[in-house]
C-alpha atoms as a PDB file:
ATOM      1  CA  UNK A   1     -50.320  33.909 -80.828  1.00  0.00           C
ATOM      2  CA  UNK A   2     -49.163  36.765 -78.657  1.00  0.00           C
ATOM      3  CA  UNK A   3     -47.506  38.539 -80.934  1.00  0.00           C
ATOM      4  CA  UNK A   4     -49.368  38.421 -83.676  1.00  0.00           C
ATOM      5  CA  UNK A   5     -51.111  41.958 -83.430  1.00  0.00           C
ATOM      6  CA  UNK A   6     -47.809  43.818 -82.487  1.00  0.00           C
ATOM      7  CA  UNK A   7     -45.650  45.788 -84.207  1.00  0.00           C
ATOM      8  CA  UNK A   8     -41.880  44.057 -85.255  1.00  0.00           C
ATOM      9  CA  UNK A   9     -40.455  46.565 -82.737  1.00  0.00           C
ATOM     10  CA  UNK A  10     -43.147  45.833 -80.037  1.00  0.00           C
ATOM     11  CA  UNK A  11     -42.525  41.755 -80.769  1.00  0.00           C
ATOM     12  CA  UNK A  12     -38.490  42.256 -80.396  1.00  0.00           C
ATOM     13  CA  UNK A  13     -38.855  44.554 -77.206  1.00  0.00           C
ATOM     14  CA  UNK A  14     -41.828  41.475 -75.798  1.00  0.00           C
ATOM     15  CA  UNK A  15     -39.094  38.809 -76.619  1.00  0.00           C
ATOM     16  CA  UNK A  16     -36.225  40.564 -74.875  1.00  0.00           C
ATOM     17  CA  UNK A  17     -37.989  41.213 -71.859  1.00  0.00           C
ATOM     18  CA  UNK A  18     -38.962  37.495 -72.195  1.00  0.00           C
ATOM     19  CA  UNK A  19     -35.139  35.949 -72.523  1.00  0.00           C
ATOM     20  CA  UNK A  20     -34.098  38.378 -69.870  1.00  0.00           C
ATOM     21  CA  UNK A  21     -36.626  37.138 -67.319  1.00  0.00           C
ATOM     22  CA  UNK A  22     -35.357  33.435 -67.995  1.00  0.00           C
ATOM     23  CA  UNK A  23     -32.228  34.558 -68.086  1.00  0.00           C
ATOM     24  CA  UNK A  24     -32.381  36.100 -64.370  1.00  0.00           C
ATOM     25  CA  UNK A  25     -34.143  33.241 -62.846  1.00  0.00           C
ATOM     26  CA  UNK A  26     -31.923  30.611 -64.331  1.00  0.00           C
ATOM     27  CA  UNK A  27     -29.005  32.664 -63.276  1.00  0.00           C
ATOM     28  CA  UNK A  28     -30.868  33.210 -59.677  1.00  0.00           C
ATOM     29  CA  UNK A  29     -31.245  29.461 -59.343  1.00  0.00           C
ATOM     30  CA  UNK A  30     -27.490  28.935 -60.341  1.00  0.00           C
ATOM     31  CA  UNK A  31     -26.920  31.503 -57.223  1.00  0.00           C
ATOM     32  CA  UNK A  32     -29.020  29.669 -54.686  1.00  0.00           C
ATOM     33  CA  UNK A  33     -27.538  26.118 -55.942  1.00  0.00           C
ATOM     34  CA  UNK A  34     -23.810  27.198 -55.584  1.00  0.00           C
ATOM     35  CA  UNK A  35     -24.232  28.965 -52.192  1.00  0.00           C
ATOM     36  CA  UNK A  36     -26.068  25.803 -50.747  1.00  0.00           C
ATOM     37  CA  UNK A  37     -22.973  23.848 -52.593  1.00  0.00           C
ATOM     38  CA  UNK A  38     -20.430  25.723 -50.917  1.00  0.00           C
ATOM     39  CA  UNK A  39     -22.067  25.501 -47.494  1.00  0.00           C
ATOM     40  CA  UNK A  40     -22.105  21.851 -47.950  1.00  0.00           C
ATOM     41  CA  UNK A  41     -26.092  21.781 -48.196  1.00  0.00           C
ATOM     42  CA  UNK A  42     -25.830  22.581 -44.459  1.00  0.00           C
ATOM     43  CA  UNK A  43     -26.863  25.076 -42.501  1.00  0.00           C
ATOM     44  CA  UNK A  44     -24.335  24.688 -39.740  1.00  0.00           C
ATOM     45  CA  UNK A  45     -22.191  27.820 -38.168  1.00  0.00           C
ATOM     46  CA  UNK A  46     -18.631  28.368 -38.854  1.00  0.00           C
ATOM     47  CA  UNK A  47     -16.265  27.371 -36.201  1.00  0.00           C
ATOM     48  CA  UNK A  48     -16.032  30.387 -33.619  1.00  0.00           C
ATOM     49  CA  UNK A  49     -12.606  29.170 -31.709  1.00  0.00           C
ATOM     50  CA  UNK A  50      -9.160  28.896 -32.991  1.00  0.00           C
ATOM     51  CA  UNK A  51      -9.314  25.342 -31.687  1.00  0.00           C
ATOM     52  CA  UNK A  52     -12.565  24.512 -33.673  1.00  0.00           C
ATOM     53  CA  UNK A  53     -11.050  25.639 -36.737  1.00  0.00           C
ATOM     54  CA  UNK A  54      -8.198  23.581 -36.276  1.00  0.00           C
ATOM     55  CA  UNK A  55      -9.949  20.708 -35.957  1.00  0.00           C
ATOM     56  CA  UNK A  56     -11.863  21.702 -39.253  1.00  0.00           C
ATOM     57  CA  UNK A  57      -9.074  22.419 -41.346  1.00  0.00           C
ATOM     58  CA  UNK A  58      -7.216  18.986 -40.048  1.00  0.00           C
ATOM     59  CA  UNK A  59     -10.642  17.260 -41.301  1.00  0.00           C
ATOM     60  CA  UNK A  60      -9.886  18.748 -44.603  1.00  0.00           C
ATOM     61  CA  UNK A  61      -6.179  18.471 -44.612  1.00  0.00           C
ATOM     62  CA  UNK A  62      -6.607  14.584 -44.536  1.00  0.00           C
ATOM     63  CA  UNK A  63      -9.168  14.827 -47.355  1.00  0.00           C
ATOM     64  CA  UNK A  64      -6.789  17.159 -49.443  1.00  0.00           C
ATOM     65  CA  UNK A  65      -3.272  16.536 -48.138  1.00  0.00           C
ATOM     66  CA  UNK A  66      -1.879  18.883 -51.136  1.00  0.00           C
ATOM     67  CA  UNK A  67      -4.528  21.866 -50.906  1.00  0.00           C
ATOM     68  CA  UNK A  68      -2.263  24.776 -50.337  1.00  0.00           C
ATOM     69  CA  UNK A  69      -5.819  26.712 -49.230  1.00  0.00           C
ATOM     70  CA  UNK A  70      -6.029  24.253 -46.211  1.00  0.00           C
ATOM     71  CA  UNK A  71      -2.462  23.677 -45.387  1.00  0.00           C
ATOM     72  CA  UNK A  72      -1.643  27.426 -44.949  1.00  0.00           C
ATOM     73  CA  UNK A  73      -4.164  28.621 -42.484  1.00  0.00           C
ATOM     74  CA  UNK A  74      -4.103  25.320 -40.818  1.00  0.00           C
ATOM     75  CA  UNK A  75      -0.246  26.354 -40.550  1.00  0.00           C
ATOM     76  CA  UNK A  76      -1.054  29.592 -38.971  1.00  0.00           C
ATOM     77  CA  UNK A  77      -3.964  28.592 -36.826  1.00  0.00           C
ATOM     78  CA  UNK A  78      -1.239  25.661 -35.115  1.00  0.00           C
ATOM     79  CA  UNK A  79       1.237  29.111 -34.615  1.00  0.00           C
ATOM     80  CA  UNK A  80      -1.272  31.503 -33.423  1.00  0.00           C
ATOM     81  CA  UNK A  81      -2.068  28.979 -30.873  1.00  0.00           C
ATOM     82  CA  UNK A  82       1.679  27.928 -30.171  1.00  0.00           C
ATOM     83  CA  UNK A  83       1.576  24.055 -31.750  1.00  0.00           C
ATOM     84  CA  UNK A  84       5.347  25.509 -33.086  1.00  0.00           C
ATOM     85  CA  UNK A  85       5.585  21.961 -34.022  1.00  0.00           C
ATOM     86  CA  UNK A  86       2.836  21.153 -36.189  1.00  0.00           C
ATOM     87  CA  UNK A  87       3.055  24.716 -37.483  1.00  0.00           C
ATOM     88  CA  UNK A  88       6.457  23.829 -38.789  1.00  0.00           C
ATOM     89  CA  UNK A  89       5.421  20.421 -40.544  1.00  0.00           C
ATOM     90  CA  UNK A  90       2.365  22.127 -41.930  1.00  0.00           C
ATOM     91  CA  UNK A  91       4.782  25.083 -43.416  1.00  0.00           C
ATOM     92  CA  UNK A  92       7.320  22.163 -44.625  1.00  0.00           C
ATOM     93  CA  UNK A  93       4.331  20.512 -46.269  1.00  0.00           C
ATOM     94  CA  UNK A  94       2.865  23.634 -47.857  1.00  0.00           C
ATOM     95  CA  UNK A  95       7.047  24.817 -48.884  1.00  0.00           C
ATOM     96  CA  UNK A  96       7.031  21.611 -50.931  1.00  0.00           C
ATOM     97  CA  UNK A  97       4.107  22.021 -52.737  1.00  0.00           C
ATOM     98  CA  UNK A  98       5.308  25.714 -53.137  1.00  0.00           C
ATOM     99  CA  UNK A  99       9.276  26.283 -53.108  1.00  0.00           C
ATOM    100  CA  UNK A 100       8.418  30.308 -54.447  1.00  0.00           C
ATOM    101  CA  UNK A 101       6.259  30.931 -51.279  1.00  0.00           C
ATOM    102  CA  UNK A 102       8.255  34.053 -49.674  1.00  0.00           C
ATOM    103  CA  UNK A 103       6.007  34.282 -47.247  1.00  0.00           C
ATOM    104  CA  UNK A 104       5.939  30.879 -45.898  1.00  0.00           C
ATOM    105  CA  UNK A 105      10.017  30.998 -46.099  1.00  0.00           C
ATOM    106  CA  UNK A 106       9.058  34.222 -43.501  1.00  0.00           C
ATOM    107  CA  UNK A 107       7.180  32.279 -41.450  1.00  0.00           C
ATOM    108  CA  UNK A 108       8.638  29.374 -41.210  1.00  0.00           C
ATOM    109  CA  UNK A 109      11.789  31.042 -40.738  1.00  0.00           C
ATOM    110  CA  UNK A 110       9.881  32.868 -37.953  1.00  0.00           C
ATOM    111  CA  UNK A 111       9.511  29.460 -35.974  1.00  0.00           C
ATOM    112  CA  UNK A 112      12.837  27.633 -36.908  1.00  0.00           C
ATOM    113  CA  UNK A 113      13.952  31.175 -34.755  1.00  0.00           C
ATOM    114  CA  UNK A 114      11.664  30.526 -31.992  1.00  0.00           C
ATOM    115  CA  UNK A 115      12.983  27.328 -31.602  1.00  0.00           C
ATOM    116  CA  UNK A 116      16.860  28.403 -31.569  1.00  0.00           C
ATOM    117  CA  UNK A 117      17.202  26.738 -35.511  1.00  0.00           C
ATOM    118  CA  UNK A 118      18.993  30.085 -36.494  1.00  0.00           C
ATOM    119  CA  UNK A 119      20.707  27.851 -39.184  1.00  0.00           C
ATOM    120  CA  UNK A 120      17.690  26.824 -40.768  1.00  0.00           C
ATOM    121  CA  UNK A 121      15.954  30.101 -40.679  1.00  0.00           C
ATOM    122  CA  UNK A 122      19.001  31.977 -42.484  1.00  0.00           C
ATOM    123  CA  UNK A 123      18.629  28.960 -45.066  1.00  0.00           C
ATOM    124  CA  UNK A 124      15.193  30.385 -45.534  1.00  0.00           C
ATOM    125  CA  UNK A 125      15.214  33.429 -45.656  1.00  0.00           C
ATOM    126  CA  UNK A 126      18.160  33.371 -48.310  1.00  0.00           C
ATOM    127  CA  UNK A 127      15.848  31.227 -50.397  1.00  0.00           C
ATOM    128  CA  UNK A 128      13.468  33.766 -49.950  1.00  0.00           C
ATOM    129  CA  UNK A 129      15.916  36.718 -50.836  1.00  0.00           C
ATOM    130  CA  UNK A 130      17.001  34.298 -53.901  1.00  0.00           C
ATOM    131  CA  UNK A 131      13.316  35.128 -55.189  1.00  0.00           C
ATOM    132  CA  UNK A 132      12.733  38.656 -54.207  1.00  0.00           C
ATOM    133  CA  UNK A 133      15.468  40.310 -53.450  1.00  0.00           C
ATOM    134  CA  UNK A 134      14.250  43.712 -52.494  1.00  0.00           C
ATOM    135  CA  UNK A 135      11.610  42.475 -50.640  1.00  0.00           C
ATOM    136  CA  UNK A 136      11.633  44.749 -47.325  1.00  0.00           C
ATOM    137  CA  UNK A 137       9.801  42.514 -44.791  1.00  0.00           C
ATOM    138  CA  UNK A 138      12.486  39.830 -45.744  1.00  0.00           C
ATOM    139  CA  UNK A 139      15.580  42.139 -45.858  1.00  0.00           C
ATOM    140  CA  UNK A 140      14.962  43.645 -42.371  1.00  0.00           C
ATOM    141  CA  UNK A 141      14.160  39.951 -41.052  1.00  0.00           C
ATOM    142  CA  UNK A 142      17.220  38.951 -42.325  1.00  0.00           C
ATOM    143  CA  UNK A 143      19.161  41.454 -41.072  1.00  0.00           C
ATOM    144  CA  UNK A 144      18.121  40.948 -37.724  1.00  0.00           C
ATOM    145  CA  UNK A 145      19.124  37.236 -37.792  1.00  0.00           C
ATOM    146  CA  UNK A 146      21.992  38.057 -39.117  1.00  0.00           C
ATOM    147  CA  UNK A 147      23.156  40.733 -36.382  1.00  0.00           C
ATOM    148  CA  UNK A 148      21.633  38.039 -33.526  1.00  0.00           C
ATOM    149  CA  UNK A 149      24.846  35.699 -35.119  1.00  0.00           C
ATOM    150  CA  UNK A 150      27.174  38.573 -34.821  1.00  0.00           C
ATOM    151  CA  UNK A 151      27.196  39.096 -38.974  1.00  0.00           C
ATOM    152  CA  UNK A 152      27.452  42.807 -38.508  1.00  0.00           C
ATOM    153  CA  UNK A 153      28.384  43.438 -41.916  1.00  0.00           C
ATOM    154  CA  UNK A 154      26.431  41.291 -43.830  1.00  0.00           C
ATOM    155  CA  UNK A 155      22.938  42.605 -41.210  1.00  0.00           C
ATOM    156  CA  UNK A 156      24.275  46.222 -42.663  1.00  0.00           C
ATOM    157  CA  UNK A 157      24.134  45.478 -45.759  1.00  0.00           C
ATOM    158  CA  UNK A 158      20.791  43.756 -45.814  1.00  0.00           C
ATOM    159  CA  UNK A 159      19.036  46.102 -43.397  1.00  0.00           C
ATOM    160  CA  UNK A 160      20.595  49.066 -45.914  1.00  0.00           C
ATOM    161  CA  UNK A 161      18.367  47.702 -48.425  1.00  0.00           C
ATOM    162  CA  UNK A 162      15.410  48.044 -45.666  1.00  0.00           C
ATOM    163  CA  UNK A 163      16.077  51.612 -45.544  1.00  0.00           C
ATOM    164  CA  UNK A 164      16.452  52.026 -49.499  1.00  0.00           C
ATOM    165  CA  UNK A 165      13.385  50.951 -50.190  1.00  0.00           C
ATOM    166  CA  UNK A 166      11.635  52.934 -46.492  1.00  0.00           C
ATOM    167  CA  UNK A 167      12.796  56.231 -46.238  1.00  0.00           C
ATOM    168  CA  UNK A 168      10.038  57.330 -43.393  1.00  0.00           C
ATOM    169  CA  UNK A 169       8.247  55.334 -41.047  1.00  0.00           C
ATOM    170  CA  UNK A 170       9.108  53.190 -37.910  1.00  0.00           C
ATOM    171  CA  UNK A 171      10.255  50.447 -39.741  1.00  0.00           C
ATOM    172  CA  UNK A 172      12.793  53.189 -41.223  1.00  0.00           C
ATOM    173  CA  UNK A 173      13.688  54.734 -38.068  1.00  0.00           C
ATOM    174  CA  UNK A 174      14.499  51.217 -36.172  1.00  0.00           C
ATOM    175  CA  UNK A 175      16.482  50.052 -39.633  1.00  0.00           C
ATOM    176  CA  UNK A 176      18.454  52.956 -39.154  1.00  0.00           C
ATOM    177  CA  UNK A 177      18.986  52.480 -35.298  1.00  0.00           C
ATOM    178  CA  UNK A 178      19.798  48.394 -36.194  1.00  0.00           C
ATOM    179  CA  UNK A 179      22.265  49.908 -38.759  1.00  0.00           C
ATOM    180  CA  UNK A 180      24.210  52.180 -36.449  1.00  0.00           C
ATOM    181  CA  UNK A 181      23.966  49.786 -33.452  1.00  0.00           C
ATOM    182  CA  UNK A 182      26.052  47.536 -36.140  1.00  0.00           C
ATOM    183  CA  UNK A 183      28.540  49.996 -37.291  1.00  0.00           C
ATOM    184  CA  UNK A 184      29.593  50.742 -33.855  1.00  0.00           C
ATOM    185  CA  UNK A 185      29.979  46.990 -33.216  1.00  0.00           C
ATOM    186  CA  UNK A 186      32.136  46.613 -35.918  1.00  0.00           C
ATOM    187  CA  UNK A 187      33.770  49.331 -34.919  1.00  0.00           C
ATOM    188  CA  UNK A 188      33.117  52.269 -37.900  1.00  0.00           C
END
């Protein structure tokens, strides 16, 4: 045998070098098998357009309906490109698999707004306050909805939260413009 005229240290340092060398090829061949896997075995390129991709993620939508990983860029892909219809179903869909989403109550708040739905996106974006309520990007939307339906007081009050948590920055500075814009409308 191999080992017979080696020393027990010689034999164990042989036998490592032996189960490592397995090891790293098995484990290479694992690497190669799960990048052809996720490629699909093909060697095709991704989609370059926004259009393209849309048409790959609704492919996969049908397969998955309920794949959150689909459903959201697929959401955002239909907005970037202005399908403010489809954007909004494909939100919807992806809010009812995931009612704790805060940022899909932003963005589909963002397109209720676009589409004069100030109603609905209020809706959400108290839902979304409901689940963080210091979150900034949510405050200082909702402050600005608020002060579009004449809610001075209430838009105060949220976008002082905005400048709470910001003390510098241009999101700071226009929170504090919003918030004594307001106060003069209301008339303090």
């Amino acid at each position: 045998m191999i080992f017979r005229r080696l020393s027990p240290r010689a034999k164990q340092k042989r036998l490592q070098r032996i189960v490592m060398g397995v090891l790293a090829a098995v484990l290479a061949l694992g690497l190669i098998a799960s990048s052809i896997a996720w490629t699909g075995g093909s060697q095709t390129e991704p989609p370059k357009t926004v259009e393209d991709r849309i048409k790959l993620l609704e492919g996969q939508a049908k397969k998955k309906p309920e794949d959150k990983g689909v459903l959201l860029p697929l959401a955002a892909h239909y907005s970037q490109v202005g399908k403010v219809e489809q954007a909004t179903e494909t939100y919807e869909k992806v809010l009812k698999l995931d009612p704790k989403n805060v940022s899909v109550h932003q963005e589909l708040s963002l397109l209720y707004y676009t589409q004069g739905k100030s109603d609905k996106a209020l809706q959400l974006l108290e839902s979304a306050l409901k689940i963080e309520p210091n979150n900034v990007e949510v405050n200082y939307q909702y402050a600005n909805v608020l002060a579009e339906k004449k809610d001075y007081s209430a838009a105060i009050t949220a976008m002082e939260k905005v400048t709470a948590a910001e003390k510098e920055g241009s999101r700071a500075e226009a929170a504090r413009k919003s918030i004594e814009a307001w106060k003069m409308e209301v008339g303090q």
